[in-house]
PDB file of N, CA and C in Angstrom:
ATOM      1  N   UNK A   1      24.309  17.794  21.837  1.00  0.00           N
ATOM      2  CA  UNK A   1      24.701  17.068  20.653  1.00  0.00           C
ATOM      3  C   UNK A   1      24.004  15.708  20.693  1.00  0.00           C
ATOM      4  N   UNK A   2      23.219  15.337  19.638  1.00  0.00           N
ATOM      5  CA  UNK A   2      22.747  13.687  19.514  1.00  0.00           C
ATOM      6  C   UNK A   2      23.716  12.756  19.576  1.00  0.00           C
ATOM      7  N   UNK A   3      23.204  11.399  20.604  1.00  0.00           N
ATOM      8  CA  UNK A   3      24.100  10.798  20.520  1.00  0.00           C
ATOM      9  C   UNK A   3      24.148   9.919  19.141  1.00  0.00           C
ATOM     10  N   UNK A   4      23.535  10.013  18.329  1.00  0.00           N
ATOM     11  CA  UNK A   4      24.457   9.978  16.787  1.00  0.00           C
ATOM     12  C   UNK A   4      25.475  10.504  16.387  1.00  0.00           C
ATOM     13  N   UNK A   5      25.891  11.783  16.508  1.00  0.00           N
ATOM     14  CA  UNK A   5      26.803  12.876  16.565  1.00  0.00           C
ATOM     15  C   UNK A   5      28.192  12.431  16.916  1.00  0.00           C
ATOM     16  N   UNK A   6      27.762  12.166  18.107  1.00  0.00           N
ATOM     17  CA  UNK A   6      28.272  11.732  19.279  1.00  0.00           C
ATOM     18  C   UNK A   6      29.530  10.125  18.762  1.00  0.00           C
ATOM     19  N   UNK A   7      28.450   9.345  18.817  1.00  0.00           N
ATOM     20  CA  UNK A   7      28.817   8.333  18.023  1.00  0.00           C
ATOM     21  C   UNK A   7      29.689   8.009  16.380  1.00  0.00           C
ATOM     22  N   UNK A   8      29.204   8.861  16.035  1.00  0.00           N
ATOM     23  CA  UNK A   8      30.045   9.076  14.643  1.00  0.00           C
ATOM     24  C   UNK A   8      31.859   9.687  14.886  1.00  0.00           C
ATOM     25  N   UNK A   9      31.369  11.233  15.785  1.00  0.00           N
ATOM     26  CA  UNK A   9      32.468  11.463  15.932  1.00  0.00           C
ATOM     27  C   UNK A   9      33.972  10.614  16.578  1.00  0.00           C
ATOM     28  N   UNK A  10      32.825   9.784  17.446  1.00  0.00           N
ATOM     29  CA  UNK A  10      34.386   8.958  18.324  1.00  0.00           C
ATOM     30  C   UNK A  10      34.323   7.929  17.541  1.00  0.00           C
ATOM     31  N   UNK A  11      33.939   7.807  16.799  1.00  0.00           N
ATOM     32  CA  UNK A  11      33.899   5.957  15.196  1.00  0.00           C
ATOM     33  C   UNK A  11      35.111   7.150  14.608  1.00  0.00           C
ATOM     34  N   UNK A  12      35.082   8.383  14.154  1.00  0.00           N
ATOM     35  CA  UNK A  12      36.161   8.961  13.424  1.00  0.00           C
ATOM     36  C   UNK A  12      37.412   9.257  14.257  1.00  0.00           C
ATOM     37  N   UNK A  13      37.371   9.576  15.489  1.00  0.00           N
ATOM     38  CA  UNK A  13      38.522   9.836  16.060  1.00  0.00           C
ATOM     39  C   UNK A  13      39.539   8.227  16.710  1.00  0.00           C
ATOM     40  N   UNK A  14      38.465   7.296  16.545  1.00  0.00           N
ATOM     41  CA  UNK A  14      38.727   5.831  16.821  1.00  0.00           C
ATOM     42  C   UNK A  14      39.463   5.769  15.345  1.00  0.00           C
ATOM     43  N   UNK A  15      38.819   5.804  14.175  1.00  0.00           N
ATOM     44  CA  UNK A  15      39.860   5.556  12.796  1.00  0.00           C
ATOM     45  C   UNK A  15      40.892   6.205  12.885  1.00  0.00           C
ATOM     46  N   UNK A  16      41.125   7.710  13.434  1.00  0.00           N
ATOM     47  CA  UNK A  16      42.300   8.087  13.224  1.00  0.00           C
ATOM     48  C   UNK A  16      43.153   8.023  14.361  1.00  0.00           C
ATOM     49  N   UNK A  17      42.847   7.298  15.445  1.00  0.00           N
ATOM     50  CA  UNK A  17      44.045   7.168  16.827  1.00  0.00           C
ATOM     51  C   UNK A  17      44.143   5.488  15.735  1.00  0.00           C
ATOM     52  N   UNK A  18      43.761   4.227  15.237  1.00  0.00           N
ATOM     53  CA  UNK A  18      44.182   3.440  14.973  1.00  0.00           C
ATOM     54  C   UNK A  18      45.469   3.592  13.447  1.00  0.00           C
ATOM     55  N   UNK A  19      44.648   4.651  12.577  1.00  0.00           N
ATOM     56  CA  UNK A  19      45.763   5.079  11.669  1.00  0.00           C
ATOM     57  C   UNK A  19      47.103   5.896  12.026  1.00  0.00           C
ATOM     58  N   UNK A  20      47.173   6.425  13.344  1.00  0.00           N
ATOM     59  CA  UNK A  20      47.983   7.190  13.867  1.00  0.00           C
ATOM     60  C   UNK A  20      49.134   6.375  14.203  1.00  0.00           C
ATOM     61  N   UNK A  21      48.287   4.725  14.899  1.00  0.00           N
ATOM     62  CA  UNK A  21      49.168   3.855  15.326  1.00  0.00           C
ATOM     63  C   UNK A  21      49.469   2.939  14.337  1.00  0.00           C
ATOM     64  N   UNK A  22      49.089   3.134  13.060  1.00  0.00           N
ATOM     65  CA  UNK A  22      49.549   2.375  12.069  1.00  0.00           C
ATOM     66  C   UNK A  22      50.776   2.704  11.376  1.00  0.00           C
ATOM     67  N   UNK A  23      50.826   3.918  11.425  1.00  0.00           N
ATOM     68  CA  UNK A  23      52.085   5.138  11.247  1.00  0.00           C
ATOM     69  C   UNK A  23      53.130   4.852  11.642  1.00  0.00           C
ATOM     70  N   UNK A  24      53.021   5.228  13.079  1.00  0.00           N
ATOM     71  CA  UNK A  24      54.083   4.838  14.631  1.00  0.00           C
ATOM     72  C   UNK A  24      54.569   3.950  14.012  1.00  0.00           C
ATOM     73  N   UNK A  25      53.319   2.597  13.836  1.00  0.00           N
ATOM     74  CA  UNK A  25      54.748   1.203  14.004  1.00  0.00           C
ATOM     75  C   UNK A  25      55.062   1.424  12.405  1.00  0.00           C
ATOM     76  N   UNK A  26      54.683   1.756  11.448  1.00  0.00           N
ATOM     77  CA  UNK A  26      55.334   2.094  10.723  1.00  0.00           C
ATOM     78  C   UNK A  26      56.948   2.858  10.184  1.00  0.00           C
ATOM     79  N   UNK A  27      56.872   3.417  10.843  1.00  0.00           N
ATOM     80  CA  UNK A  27      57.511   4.567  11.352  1.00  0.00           C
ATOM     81  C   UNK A  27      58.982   4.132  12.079  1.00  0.00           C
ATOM     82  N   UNK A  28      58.144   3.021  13.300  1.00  0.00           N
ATOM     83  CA  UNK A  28      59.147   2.128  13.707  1.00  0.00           C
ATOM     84  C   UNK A  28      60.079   1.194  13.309  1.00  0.00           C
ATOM     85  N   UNK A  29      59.488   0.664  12.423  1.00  0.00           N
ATOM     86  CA  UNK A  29      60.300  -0.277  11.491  1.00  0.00           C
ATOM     87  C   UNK A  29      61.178   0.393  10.030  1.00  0.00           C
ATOM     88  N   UNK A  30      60.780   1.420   9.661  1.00  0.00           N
ATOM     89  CA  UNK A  30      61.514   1.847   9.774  1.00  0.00           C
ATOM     90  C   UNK A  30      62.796   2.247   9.951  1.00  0.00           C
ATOM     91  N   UNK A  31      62.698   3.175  11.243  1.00  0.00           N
ATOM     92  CA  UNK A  31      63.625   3.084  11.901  1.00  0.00           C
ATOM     93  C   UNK A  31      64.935   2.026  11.922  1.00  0.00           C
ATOM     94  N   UNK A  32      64.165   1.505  12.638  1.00  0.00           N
ATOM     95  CA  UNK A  32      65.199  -0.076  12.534  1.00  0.00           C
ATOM     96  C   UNK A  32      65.495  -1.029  11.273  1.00  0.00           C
ATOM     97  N   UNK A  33      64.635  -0.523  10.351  1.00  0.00           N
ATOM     98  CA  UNK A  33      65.480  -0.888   9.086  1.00  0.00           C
ATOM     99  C   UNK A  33      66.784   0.190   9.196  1.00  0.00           C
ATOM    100  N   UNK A  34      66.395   1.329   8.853  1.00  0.00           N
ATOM    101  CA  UNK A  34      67.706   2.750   9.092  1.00  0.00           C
ATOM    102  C   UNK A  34      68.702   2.172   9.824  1.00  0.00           C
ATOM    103  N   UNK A  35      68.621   2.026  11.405  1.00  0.00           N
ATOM    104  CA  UNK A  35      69.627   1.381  11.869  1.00  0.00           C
ATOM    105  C   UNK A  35      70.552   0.304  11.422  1.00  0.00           C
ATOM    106  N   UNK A  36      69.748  -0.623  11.203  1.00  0.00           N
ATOM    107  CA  UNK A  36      70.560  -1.614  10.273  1.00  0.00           C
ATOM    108  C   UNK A  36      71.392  -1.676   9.432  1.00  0.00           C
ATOM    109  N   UNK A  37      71.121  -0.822   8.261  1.00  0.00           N
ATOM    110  CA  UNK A  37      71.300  -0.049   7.276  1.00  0.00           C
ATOM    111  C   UNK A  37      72.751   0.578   7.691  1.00  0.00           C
ATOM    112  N   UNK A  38      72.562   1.582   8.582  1.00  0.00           N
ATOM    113  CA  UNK A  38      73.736   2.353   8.956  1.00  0.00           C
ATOM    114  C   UNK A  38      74.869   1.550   9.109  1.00  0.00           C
ATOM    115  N   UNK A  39      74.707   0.438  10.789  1.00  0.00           N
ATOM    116  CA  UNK A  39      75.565  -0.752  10.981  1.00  0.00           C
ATOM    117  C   UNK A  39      76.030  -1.553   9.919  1.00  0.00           C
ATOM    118  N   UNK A  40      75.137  -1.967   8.660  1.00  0.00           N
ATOM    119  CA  UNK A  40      75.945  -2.826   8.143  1.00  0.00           C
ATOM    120  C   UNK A  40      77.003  -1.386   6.998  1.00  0.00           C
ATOM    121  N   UNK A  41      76.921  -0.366   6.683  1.00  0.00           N
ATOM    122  CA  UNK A  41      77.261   0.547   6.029  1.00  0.00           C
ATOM    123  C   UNK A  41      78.691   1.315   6.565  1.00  0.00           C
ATOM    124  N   UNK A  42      78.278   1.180   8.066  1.00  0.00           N
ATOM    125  CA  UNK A  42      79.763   1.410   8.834  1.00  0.00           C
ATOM    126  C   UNK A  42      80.543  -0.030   9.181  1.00  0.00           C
ATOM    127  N   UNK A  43      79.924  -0.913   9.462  1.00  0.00           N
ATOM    128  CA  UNK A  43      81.335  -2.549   8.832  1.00  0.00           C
ATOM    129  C   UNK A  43      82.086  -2.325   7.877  1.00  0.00           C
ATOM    130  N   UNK A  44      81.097  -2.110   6.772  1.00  0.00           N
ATOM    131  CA  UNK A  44      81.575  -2.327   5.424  1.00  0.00           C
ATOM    132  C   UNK A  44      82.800  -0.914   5.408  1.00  0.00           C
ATOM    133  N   UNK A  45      82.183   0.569   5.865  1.00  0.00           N
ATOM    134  CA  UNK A  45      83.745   1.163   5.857  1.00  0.00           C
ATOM    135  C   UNK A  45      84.649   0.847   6.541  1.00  0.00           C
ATOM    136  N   UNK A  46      84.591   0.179   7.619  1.00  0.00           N
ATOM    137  CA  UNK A  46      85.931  -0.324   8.441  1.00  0.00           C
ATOM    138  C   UNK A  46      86.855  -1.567   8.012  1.00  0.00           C
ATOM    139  N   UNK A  47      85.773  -2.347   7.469  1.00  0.00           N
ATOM    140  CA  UNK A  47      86.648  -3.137   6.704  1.00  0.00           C
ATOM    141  C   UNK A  47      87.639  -2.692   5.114  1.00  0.00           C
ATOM    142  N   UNK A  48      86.349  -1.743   4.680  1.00  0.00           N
ATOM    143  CA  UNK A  48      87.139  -1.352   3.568  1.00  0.00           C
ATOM    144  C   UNK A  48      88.648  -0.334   3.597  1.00  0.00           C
ATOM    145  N   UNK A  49      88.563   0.171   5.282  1.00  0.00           N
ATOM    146  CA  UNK A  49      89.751   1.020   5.470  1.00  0.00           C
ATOM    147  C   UNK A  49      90.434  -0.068   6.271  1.00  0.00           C
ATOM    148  N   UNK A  50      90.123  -1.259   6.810  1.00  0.00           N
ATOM    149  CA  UNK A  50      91.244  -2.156   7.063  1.00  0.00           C
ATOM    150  C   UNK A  50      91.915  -3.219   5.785  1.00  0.00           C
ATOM    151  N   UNK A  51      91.370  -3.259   4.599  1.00  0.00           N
ATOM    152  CA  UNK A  51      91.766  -3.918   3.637  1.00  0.00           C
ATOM    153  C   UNK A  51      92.579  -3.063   2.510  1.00  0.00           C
ATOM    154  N   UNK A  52      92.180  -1.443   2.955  1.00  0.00           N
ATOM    155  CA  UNK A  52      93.382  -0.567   1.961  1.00  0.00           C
ATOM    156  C   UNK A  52      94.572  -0.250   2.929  1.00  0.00           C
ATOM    157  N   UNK A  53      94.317  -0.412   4.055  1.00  0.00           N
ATOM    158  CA  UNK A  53      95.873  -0.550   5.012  1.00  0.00           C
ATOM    159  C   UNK A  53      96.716  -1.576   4.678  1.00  0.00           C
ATOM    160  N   UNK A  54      95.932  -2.621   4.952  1.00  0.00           N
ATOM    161  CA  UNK A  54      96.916  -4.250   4.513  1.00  0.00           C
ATOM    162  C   UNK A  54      97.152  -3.846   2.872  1.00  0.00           C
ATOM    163  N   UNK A  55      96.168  -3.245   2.120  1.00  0.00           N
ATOM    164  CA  UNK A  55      97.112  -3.137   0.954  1.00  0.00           C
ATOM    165  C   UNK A  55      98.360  -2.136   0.549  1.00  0.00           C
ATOM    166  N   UNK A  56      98.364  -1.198   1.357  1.00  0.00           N
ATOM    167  CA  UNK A  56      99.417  -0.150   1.135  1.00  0.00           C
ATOM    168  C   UNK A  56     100.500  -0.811   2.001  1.00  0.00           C
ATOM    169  N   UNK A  57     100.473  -1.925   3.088  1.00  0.00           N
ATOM    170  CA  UNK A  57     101.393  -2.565   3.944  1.00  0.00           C
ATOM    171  C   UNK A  57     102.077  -3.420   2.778  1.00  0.00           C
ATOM    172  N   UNK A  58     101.472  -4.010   2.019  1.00  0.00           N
ATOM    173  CA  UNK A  58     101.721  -4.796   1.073  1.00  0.00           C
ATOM    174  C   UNK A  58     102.514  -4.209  -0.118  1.00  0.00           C
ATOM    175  N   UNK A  59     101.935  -2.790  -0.100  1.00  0.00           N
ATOM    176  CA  UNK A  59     103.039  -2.202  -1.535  1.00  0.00           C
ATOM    177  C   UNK A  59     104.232  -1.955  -1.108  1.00  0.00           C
ATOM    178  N   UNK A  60     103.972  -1.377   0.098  1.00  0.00           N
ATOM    179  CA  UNK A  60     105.582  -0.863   0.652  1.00  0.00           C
ATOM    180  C   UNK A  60     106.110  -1.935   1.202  1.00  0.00           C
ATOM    181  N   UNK A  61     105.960  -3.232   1.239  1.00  0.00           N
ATOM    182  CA  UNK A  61     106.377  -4.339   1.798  1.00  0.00           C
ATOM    183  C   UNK A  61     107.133  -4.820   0.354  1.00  0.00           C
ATOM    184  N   UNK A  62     106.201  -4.923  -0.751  1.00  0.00           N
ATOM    185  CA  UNK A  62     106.936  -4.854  -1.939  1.00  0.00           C
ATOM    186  C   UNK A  62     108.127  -4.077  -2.520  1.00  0.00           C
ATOM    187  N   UNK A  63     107.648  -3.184  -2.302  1.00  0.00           N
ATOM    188  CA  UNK A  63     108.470  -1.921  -2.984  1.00  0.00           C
ATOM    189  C   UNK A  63     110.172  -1.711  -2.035  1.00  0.00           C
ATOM    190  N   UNK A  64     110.042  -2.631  -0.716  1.00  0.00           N
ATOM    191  CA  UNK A  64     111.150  -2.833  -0.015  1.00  0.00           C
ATOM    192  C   UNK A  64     111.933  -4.095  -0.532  1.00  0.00           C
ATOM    193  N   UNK A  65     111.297  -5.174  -1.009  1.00  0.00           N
ATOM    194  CA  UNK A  65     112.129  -6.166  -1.436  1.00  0.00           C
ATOM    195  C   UNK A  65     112.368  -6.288  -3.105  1.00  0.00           C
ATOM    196  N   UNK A  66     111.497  -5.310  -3.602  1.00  0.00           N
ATOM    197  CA  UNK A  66     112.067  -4.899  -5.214  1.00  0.00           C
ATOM    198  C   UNK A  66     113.699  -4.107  -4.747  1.00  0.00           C
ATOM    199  N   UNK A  67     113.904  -3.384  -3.875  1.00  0.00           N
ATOM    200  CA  UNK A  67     114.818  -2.361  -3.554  1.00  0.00           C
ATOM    201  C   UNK A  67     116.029  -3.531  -2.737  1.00  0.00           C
ATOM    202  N   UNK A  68     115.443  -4.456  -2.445  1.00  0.00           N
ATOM    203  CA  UNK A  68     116.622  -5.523  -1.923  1.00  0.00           C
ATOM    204  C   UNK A  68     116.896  -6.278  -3.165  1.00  0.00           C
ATOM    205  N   UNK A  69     116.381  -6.991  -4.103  1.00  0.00           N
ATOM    206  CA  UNK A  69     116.480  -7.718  -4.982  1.00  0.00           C
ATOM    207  C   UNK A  69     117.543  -6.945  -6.011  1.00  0.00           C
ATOM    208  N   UNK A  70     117.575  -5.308  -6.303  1.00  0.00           N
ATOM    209  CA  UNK A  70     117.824  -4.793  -7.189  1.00  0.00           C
ATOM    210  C   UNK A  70     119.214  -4.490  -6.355  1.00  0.00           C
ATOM    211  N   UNK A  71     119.262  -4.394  -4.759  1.00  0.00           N
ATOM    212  CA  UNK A  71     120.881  -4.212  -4.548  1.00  0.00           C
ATOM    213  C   UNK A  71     121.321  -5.477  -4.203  1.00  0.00           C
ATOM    214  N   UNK A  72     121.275  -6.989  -4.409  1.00  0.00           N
ATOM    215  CA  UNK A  72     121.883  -8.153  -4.382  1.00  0.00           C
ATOM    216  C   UNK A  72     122.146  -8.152  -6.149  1.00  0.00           C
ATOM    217  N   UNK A  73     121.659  -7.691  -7.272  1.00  0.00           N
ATOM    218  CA  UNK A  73     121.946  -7.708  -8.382  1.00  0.00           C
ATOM    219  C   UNK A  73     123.033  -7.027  -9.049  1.00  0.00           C
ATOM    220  N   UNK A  74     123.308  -5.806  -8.122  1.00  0.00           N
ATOM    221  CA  UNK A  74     124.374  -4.849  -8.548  1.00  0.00           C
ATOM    222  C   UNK A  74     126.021  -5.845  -8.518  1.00  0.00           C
TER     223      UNK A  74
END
């Protein structure tokens, strides 16, 4: 094979191991956007199932002193 040949071919396999690694870290970030993503997505449900607890604590916390108010009235 000429080393023109030669030369061309590893100039093309050089473009595509650098696009390969353009990918990767692509790829990578990514990723760690995803992660992020997830974490702030699972806060947000834990808080949102700790703020409908305190609110159902709150109805039946209500709904106990409507039921006291209404037997000091009798």
């Amino acid at each position: 094979m000429p080393m023109k040949d030669t030369n061309g071919i590893i100039s093309n396999l050089d473009q595509m191991l650098n696009s390969m690694n353009n990918i990767n870290n692509a790829i990578g970030d990514l990723s760690q956007l995803t992660e992020q993503i997830e974490k702030w997505f699972t806060d947000k449900q834990k808080t949102y199932s700790k703020t409908e607890n305190e609110t159902k604590a709150l109805q039946l916390s209500n709904i106990r002193h409507e039921g006291d108010v209404l037997e000091h009235a009798k």
